[in-house]
Protein backbone atom coordinates (compact mmCIF):
# COMPACT_ATOMS: atom_id res chain seq x y z
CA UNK A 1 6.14 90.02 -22.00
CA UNK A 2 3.37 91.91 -23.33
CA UNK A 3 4.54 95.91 -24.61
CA UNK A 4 2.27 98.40 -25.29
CA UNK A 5 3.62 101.99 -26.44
CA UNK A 6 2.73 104.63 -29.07
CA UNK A 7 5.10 104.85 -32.09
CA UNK A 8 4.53 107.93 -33.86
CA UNK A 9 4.22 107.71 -37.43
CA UNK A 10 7.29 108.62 -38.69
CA UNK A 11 9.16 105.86 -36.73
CA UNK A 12 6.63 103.42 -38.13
CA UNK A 13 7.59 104.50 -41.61
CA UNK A 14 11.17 103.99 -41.70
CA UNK A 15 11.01 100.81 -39.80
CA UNK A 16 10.54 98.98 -43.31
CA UNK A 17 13.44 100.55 -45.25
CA UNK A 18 13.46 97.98 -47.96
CA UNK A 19 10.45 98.30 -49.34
CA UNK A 20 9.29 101.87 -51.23
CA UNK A 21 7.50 103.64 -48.99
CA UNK A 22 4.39 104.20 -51.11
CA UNK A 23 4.30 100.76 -51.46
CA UNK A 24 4.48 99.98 -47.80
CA UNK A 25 2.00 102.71 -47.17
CA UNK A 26 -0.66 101.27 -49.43
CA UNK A 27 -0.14 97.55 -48.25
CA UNK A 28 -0.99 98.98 -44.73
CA UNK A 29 -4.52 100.20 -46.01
CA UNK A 30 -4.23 103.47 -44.25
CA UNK A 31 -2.16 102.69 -40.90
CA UNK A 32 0.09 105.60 -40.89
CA UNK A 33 -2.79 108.36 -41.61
CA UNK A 34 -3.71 108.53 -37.77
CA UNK A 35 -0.91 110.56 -36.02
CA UNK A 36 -0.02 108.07 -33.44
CA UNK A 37 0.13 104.41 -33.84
CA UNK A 38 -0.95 102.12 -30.57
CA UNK A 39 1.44 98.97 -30.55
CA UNK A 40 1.28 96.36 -28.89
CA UNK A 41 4.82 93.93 -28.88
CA UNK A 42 4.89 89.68 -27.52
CA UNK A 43 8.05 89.09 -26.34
CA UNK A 44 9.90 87.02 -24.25
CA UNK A 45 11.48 88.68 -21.09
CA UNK A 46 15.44 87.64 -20.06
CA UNK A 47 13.33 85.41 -17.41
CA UNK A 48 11.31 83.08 -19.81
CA UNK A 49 13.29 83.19 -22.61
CA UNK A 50 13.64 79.39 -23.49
CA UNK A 51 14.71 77.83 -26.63
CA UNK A 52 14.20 74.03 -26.69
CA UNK A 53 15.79 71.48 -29.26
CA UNK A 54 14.39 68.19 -30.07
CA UNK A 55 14.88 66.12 -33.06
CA UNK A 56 16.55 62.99 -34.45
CA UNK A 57 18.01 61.74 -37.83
CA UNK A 58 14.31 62.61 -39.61
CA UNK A 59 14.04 66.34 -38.56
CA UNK A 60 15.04 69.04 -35.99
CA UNK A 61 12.73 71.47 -34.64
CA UNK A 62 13.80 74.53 -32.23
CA UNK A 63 11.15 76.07 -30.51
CA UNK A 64 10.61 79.50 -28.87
CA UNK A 65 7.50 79.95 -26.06
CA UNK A 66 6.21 83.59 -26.60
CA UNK A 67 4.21 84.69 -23.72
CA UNK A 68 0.48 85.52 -24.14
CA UNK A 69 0.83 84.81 -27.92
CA UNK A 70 1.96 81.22 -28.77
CA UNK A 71 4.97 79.73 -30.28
CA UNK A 72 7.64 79.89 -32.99
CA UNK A 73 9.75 76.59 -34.79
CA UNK A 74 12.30 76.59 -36.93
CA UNK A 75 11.70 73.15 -38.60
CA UNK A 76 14.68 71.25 -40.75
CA UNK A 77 13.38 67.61 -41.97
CA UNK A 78 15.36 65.44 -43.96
CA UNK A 79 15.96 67.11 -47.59
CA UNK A 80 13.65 69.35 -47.15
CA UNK A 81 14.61 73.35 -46.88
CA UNK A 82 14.15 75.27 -43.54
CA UNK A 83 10.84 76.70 -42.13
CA UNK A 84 9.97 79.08 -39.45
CA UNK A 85 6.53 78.90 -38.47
CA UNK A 86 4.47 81.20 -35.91
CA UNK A 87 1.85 79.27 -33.91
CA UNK A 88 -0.54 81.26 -32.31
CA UNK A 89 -2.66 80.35 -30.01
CA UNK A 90 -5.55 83.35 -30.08
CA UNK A 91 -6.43 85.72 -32.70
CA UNK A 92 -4.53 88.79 -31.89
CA UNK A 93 -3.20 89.62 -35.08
CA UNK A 94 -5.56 90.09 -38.23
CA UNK A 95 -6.07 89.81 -41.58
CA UNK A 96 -4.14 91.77 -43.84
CA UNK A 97 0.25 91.60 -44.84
CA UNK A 98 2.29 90.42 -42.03
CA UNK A 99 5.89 91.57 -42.25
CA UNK A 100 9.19 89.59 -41.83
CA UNK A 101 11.56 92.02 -39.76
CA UNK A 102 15.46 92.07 -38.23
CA UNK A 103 15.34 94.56 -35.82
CA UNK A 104 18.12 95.55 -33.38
CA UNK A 105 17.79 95.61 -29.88
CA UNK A 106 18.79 99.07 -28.14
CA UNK A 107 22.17 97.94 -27.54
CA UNK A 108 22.83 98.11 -31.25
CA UNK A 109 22.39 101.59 -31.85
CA UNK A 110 22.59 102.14 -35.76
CA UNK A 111 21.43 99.35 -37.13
CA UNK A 112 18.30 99.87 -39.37
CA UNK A 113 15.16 97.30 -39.13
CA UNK A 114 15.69 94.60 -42.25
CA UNK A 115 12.03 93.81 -44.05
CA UNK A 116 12.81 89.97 -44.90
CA UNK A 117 9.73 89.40 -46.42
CA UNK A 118 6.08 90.13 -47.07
CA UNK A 119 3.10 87.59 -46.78
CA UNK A 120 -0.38 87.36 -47.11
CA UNK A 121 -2.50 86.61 -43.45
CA UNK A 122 -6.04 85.47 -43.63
CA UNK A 123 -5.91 85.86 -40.02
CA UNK A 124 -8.26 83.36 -37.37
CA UNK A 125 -5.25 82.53 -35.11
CA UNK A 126 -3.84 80.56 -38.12
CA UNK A 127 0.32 80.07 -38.55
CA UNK A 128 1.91 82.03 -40.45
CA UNK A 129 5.01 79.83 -42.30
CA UNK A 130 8.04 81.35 -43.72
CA UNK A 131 10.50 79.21 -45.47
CA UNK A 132 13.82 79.00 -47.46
CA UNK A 133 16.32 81.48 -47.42
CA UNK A 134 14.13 83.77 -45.02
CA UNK A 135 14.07 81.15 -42.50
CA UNK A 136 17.58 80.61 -43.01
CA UNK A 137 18.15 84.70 -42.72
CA UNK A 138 15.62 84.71 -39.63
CA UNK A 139 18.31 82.20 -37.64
CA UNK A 140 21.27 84.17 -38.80
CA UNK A 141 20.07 87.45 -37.09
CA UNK A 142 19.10 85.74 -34.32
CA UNK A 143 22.17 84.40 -34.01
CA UNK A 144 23.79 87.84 -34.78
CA UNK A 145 22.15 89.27 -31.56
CA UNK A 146 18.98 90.73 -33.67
CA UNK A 147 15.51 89.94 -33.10
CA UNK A 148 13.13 88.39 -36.06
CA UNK A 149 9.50 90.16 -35.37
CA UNK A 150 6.38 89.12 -37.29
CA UNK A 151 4.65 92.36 -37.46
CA UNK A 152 1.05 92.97 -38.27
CA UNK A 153 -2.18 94.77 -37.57
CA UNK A 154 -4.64 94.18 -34.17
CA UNK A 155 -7.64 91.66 -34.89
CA UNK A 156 -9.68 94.15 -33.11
CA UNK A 157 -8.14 97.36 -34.47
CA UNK A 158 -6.44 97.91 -37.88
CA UNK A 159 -5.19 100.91 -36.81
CA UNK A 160 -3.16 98.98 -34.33
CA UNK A 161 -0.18 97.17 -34.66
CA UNK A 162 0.97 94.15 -33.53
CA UNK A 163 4.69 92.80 -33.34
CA UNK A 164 5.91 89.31 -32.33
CA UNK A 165 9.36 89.55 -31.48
CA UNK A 166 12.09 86.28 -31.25
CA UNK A 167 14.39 87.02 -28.27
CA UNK A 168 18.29 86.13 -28.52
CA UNK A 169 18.30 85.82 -25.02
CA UNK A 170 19.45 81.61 -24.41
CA UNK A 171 19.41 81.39 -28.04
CA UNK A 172 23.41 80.69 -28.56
CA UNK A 173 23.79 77.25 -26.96
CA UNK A 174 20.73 75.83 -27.92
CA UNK A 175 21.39 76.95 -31.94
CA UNK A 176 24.59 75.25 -31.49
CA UNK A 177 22.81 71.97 -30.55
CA UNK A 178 20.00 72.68 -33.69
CA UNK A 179 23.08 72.74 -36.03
CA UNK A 180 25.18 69.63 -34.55
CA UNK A 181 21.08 67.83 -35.25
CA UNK A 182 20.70 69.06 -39.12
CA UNK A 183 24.17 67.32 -39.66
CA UNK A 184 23.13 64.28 -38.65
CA UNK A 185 19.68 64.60 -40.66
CA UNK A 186 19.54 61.60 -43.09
CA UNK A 187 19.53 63.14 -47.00
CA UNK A 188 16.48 62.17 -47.80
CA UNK A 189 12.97 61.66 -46.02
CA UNK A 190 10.58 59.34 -46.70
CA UNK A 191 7.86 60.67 -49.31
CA UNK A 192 11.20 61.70 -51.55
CA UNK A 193 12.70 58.09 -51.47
CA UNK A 194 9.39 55.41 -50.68
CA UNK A 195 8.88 55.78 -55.07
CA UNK A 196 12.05 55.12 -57.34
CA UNK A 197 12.35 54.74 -61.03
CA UNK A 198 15.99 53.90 -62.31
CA UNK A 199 15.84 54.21 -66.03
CA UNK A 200 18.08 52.19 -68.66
CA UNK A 201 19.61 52.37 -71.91
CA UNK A 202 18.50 50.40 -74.41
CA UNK A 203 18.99 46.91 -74.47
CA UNK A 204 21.33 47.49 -71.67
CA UNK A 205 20.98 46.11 -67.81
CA UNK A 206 24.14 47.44 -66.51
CA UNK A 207 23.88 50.43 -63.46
CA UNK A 208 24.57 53.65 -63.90
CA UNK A 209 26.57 55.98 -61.92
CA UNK A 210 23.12 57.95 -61.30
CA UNK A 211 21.14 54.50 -60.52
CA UNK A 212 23.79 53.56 -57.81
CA UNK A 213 23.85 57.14 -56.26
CA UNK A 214 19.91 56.66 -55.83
CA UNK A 215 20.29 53.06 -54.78
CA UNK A 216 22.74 53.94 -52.52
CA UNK A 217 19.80 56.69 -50.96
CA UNK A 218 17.68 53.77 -50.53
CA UNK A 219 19.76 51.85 -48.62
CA UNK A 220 20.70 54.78 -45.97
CA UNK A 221 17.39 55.16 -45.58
CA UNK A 222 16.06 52.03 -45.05
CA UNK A 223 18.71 51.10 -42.62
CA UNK A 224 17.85 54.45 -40.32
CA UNK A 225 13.78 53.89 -40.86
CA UNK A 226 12.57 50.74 -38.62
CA UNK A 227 9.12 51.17 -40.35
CA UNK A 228 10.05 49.67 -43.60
CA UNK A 229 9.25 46.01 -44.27
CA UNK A 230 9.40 45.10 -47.61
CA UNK A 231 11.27 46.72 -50.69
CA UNK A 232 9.31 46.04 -54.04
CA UNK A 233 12.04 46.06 -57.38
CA UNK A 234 10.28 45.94 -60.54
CA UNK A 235 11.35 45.56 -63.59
CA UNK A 236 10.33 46.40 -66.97
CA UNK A 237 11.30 47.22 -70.54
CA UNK A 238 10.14 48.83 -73.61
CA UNK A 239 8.16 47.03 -76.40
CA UNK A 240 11.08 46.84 -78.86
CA UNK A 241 12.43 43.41 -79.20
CA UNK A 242 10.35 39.58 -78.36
CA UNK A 243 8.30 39.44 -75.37
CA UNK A 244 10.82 36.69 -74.57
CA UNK A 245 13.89 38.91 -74.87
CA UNK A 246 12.24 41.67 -73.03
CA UNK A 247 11.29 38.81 -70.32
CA UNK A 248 14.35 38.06 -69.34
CA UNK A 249 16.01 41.90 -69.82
CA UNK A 250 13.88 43.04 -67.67
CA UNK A 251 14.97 40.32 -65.07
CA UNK A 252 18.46 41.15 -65.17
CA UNK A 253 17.67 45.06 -64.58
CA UNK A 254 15.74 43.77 -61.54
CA UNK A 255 18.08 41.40 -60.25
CA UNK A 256 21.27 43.88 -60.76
CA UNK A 257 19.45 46.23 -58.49
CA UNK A 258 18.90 43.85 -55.95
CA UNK A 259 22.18 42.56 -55.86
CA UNK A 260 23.47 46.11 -55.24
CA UNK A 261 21.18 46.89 -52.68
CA UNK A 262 22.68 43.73 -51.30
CA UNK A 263 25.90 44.53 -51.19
CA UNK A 264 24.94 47.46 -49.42
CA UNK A 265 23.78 46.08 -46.76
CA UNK A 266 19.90 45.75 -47.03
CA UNK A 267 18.40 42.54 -45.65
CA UNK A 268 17.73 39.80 -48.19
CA UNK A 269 14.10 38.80 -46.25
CA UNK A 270 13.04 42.85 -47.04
CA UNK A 271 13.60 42.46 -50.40
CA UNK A 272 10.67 41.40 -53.50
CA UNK A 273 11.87 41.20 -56.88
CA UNK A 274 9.65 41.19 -59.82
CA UNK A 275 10.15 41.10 -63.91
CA UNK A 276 7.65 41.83 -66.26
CA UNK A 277 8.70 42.29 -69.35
CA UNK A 278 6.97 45.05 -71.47
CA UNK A 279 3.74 44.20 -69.97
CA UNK A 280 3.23 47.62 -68.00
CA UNK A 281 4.17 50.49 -69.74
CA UNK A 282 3.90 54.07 -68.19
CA UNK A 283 3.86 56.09 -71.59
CA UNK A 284 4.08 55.67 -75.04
CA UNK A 285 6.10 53.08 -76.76
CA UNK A 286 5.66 55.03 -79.83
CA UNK A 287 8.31 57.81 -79.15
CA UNK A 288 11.72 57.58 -78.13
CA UNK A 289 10.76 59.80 -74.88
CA UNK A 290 8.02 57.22 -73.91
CA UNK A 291 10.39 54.22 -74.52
CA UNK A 292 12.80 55.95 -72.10
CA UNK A 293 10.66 55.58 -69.71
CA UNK A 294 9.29 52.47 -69.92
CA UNK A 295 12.99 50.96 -69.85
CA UNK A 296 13.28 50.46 -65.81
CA UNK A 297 13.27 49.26 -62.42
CA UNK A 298 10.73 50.61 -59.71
CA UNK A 299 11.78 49.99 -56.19
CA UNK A 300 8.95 50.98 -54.06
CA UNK A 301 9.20 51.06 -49.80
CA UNK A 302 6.50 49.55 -48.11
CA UNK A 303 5.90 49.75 -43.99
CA UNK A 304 4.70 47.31 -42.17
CA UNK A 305 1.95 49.25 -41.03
CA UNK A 306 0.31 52.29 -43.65
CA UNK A 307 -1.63 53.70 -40.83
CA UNK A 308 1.14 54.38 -38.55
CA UNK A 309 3.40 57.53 -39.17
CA UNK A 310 7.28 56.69 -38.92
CA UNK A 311 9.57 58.45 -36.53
CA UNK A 312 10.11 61.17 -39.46
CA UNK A 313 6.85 62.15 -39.67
């Protein structure tokens, strides 16, 4: 549904109560000095208002079709924060500040519009991405029976504005189902768990509390990820001590991690373990900082395939 009305300027003004309104006035570059104010407003109507839910243990997406305009997401992967993001498919809004906006729908009479945030927009039909606690605050008004609106100025007209309103219309049972996917969501995805370094104490081989809660991230994941076909563990020490002594720690840090992701119940055929000493070092050995961090075990995820993206991605 495509709206086109005149706002007068003074309505325009206080629909950003948040911000000062010098400040708002100058980020518009000049929008309020005509007396009336075209606008032009994409939303859906209560008979195309569709929200649609697909995702699996790697990330949940719930999209919104907004007529004549494009399309908006709210994105949750694994351990990564929320994102909304606008996709539009022509270039009806231009360059300049876009604004993040709660507005209430007529039946809420009293309720002030909420500026969420302010972004930079280059403009060219590009996305505009919103993420974190806005996102977050974006789904909570929805959910609240207010609309999120993306507000802007006309590619063709800076003196005309442009709003892209979310309807709550069908949201309600299909938020239910986005929530009931981002608990299942694994904890981690794959770029945050395919590199691991488990550092030791001196001398010492023994796991840590912190080591096992990172194994024990491994493991979920490679259980849930069918892409993964070999687990690289690596160990290594610092130079202090005989190259033979430092042989064989570092071959009992590598083999206590493999047992443990053992016992948790990664395959024995996935697994490659490695010792070498203080052959490799990744800083200094000439600081007890560097030597921290040469004293470990890397386990490193490999697919079977580099080329070809995992169900996560």
């Amino acid at each position: 549904m495509i709206t086109h009305i005149n706002r007068p300027e003074r309505e325009l003004f206080n629909m950003v109560p948040v911000l000062p309104k010098a400040i708002f006035c100058l980020l518009l570059g000049g929008l309020l000095a005509a007396p009336a104010s075209a606008l032009t407003r994409y939303q859906s109507g209560i008979e195309d208002s569709e929200w649609r839910l697909s995702g699996d243990i790697f990330a949940c997406t719930l999209r919104h079709r907004i007529p004549h305009f494009g399309e908006g997401e709210f994105i949750k992967e694994a351990g990564e924060p929320m994102k909304f993001i606008l996709n539009p498919e022509n270039e009806k809004m231009g360059p300049g500040q876009v604004f993040i906006l709660a507005q209430a729908p007529s039946w809420m009479p009293g309720l002030s519009t909420e500026t969420l945030d302010v972004l930079p927009y280059p403009g060219y039909g590009l996305t505009v991405e919103v993420g974190g606690k806005v996102a977050e605050r974006m789904l909570t008004f929805l959910d609240n029976g207010r609309h999120p609106v993306v507000a802007g100025t006309a590619w063709e007209n800076n003196g005309e504005n442009v709003e892209v309103a979310l309807s709550n219309i069908n949201f309600a049972p299909a938020y239910n189902e986005f929530r009931r996917c981002m608990a299942s969501l694994l904890p981690v995805n794959y770029d945050q768990i395919a590199r691991t370094a488990a550092l030791f104490p001196s001398n010492a081989s023994d796991l840590t509390d912190r080591i096992k809660r990172r194994l024990d991230l491994v493991a979920v994941y490679v259980a849930a990820d069918p892409t993964i076909e070999y687990i690289y563990i690596d160990g290594h020490t610092d130079l202090i001590g005989s190259r033979r002594d430092n042989r064989e720690l570092s071959k009992q840090r590598a083999e206590k991690v493999t047992a443990y992701l053992l016992e948790k119940g990664v395959p024995p055929e996935m697994i490659v373990s490695r010792y070498h000493g203080e052959r490799y070092p990744v800083a200094t050995n000439n600081n007890a900082d560097g030597r921290e961090r040469n004293r470990r075990v890397t386990i490193r995820l490999e697919r079977a395939n580099p080329n070809v993206k995992s169900l996560s991605e």
